[in-house]
N, C-alpha and C. Protein backbone atom coordinates (compact mmCIF):
# COMPACT_ATOMS: atom_id res chain seq x y z
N UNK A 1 -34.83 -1.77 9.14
CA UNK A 1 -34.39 -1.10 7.94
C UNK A 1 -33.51 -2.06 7.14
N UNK A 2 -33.68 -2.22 6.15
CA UNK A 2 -33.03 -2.90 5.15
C UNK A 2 -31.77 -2.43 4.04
N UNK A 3 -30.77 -2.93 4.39
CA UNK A 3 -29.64 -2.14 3.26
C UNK A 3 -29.61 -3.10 1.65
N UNK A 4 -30.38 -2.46 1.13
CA UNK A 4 -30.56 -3.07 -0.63
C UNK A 4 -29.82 -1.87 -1.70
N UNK A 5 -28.66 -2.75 -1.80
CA UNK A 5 -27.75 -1.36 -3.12
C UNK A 5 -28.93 -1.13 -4.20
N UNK A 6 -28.12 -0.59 -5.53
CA UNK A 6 -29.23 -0.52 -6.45
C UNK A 6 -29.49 -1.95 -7.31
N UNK A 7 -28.60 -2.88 -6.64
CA UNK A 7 -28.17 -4.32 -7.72
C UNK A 7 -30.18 -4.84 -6.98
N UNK A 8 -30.26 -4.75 -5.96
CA UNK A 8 -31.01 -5.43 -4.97
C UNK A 8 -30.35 -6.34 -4.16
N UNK A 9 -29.24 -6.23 -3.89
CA UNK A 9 -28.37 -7.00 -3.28
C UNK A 9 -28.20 -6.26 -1.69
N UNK A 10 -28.10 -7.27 -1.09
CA UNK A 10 -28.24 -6.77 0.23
C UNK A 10 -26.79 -6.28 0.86
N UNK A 11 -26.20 -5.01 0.93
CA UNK A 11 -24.95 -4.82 1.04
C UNK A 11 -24.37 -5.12 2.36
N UNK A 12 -24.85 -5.37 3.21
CA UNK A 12 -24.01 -6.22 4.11
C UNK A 12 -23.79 -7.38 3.89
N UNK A 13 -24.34 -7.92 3.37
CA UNK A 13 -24.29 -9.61 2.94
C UNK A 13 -22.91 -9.98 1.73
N UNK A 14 -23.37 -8.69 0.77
CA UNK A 14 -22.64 -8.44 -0.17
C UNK A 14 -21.21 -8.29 0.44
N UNK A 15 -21.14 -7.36 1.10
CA UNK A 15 -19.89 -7.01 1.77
C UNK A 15 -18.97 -8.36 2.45
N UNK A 16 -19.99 -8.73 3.11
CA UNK A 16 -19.29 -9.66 4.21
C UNK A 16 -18.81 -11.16 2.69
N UNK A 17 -19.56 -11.06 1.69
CA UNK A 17 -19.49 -12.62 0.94
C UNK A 17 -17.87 -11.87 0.14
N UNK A 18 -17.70 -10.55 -0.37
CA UNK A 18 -16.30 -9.75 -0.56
C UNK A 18 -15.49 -10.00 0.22
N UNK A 19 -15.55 -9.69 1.45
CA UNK A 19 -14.36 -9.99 2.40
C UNK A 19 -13.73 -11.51 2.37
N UNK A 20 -14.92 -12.13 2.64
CA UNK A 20 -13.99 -13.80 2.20
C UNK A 20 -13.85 -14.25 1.23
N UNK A 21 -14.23 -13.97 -0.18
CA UNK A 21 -13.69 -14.01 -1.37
C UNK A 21 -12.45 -13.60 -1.33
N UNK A 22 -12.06 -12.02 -1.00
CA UNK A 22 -10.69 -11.96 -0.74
C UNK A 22 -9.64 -12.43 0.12
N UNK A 23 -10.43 -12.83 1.25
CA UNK A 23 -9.70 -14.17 1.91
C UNK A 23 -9.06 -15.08 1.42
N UNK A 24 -10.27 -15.69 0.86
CA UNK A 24 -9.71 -16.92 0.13
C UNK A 24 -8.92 -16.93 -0.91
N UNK A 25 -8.84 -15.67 -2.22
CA UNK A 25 -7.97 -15.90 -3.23
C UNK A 25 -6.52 -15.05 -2.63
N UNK A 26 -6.76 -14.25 -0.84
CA UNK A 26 -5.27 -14.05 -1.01
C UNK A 26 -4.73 -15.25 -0.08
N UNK A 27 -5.50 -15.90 0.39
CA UNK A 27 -4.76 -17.26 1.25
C UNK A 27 -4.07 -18.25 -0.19
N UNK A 28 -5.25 -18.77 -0.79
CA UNK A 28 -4.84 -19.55 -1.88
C UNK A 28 -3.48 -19.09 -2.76
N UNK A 29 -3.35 -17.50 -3.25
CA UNK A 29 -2.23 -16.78 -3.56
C UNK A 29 -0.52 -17.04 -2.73
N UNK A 30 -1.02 -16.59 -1.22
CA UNK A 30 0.03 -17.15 -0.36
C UNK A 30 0.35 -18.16 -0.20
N UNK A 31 -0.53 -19.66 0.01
CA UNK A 31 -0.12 -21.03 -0.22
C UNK A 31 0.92 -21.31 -1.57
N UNK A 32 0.01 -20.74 -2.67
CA UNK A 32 0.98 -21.27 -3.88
C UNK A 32 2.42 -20.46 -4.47
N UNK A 33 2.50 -19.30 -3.71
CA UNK A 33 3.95 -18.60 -3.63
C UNK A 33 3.56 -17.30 -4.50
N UNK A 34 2.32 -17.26 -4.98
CA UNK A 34 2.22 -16.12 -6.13
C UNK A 34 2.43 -15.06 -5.77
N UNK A 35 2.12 -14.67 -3.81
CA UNK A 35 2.41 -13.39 -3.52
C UNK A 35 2.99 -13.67 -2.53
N UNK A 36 3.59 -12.72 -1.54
CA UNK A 36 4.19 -13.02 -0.16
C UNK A 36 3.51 -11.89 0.58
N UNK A 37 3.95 -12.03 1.69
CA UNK A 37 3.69 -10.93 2.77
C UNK A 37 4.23 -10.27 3.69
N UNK A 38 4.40 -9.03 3.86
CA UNK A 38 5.29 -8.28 4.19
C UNK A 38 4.73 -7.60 5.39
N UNK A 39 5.08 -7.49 7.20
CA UNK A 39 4.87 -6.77 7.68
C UNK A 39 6.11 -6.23 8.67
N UNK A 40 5.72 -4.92 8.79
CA UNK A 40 6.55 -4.10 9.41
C UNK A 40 5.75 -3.10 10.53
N UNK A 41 6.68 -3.01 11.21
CA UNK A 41 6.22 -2.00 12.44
C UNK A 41 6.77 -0.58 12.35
N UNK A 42 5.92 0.13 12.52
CA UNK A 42 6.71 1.51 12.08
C UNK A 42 6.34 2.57 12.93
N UNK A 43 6.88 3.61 13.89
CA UNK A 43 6.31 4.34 14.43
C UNK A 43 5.32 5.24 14.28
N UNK A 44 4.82 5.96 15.05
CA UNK A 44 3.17 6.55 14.57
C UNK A 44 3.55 7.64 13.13
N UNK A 45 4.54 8.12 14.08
CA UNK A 45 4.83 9.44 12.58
C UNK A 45 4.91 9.21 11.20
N UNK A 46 5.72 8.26 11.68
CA UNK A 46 5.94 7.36 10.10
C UNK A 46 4.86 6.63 9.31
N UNK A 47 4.21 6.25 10.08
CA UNK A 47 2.71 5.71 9.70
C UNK A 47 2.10 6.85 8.98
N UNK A 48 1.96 7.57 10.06
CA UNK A 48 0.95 8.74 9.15
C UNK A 48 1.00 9.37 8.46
N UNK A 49 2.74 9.30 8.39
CA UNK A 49 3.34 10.49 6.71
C UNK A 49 2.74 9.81 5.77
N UNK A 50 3.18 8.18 5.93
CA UNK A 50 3.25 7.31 5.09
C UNK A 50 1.32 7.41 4.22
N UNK A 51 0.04 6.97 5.11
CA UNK A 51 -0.64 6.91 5.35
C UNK A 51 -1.19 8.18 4.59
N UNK A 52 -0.89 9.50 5.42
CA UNK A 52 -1.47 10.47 4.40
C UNK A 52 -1.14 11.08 3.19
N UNK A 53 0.12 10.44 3.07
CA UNK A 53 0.80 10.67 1.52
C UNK A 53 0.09 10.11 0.30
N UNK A 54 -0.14 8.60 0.55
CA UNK A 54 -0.97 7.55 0.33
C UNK A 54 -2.47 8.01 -0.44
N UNK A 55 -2.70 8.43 0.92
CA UNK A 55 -4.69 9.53 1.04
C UNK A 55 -4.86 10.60 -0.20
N UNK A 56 -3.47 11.15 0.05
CA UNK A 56 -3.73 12.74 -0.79
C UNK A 56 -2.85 12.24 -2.07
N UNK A 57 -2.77 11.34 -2.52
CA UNK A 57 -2.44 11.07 -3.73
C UNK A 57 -2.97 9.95 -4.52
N UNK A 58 -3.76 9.60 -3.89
CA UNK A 58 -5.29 8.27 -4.20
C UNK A 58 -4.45 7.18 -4.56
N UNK A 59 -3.45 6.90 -3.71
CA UNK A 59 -2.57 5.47 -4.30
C UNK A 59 -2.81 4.36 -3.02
N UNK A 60 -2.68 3.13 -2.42
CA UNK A 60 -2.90 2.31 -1.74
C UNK A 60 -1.06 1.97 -0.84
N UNK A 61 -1.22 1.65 0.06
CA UNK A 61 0.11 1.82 0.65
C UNK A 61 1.03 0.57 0.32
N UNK A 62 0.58 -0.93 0.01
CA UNK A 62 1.02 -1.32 -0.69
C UNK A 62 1.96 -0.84 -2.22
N UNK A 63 1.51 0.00 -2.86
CA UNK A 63 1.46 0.27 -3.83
C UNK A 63 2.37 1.02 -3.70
N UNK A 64 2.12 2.19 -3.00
CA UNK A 64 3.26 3.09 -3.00
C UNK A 64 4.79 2.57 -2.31
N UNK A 65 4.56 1.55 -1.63
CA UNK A 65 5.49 0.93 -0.56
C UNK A 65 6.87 0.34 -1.65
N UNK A 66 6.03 -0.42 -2.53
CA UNK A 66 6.40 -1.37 -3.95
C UNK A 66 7.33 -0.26 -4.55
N UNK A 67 6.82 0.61 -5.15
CA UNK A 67 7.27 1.30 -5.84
C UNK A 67 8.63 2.10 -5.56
N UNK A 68 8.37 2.63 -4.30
CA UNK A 68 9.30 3.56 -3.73
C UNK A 68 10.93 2.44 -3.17
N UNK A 69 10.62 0.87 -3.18
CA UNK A 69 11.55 0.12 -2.73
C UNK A 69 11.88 -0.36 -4.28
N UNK A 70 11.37 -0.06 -5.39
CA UNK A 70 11.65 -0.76 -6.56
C UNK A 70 12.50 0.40 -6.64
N UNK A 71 12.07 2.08 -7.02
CA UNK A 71 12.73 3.13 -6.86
C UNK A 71 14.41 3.37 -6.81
N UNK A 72 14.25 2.79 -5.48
CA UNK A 72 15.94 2.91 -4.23
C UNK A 72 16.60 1.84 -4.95
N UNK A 73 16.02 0.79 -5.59
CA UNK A 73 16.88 -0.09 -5.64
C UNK A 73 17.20 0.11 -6.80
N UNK A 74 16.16 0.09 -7.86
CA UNK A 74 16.59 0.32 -9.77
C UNK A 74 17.49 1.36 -9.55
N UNK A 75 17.43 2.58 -9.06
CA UNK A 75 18.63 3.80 -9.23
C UNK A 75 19.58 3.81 -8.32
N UNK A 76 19.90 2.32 -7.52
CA UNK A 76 21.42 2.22 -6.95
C UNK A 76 21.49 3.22 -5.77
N UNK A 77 20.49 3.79 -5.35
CA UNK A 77 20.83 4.49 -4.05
C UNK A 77 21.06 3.81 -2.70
N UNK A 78 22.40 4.43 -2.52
CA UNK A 78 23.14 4.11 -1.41
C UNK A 78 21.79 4.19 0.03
N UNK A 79 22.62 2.82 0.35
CA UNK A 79 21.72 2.61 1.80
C UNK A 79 22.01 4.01 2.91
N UNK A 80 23.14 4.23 2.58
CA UNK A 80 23.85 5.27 3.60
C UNK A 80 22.87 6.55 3.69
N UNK A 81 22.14 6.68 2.73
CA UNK A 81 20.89 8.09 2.46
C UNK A 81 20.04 7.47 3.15
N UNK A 82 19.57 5.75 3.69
CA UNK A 82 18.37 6.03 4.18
C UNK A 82 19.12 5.92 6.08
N UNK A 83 20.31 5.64 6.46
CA UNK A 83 20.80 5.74 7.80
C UNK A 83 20.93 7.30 7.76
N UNK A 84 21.47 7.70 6.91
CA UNK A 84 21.38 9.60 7.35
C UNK A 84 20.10 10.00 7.45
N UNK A 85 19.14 9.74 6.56
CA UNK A 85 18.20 10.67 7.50
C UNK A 85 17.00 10.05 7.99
N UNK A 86 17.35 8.74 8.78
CA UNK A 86 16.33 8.83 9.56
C UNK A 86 16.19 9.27 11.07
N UNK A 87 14.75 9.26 11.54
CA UNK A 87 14.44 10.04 12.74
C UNK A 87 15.12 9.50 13.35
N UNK A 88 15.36 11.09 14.57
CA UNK A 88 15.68 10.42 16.06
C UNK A 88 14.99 9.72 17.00
């Protein structure tokens, strides 16, 4: 069986030649300083609030991640709100 989109392009091929395109312009990006990279470990719960908040509001977690730390910081909110309420 053959996977041909409607381009006639073979979408696994397609797919897989996408994936390292984006490879390459986010490696090249990270070499030249244009972006950085950010990882964190976060427990499951937190993942999945995070994750399905994300889902049910069609935004990317990057995205929302950005925003919500641009957020805290443009309106001066005290660090002390995010030690009060986090989990036990």
């Amino acid at each position: 069986m053959c996977n041909i989109n409607k381009q006639g392009c073979d979408i696994i091929s397609s797919t897989k030649a996408h994936i390292e395109a984006n490879k390459k312009y986010r490696n090249k990006k990270l070499q030249d300083g244009t972006i950085k990279q950010l990882n964190v470990t976060l427990n499951t719960d937190d993942f999945n609030m995070i994750s399905d908040f994300c889902k049910n509001m069609e935004i990317s977690k990057p995205t929302f991640i950005t925003g919500a730390c641009r957020y805290f910081i443009e309106n001066n909110i005290p660090v002390s709100e995010l030690k009060n309420n986090k989990n036990p």
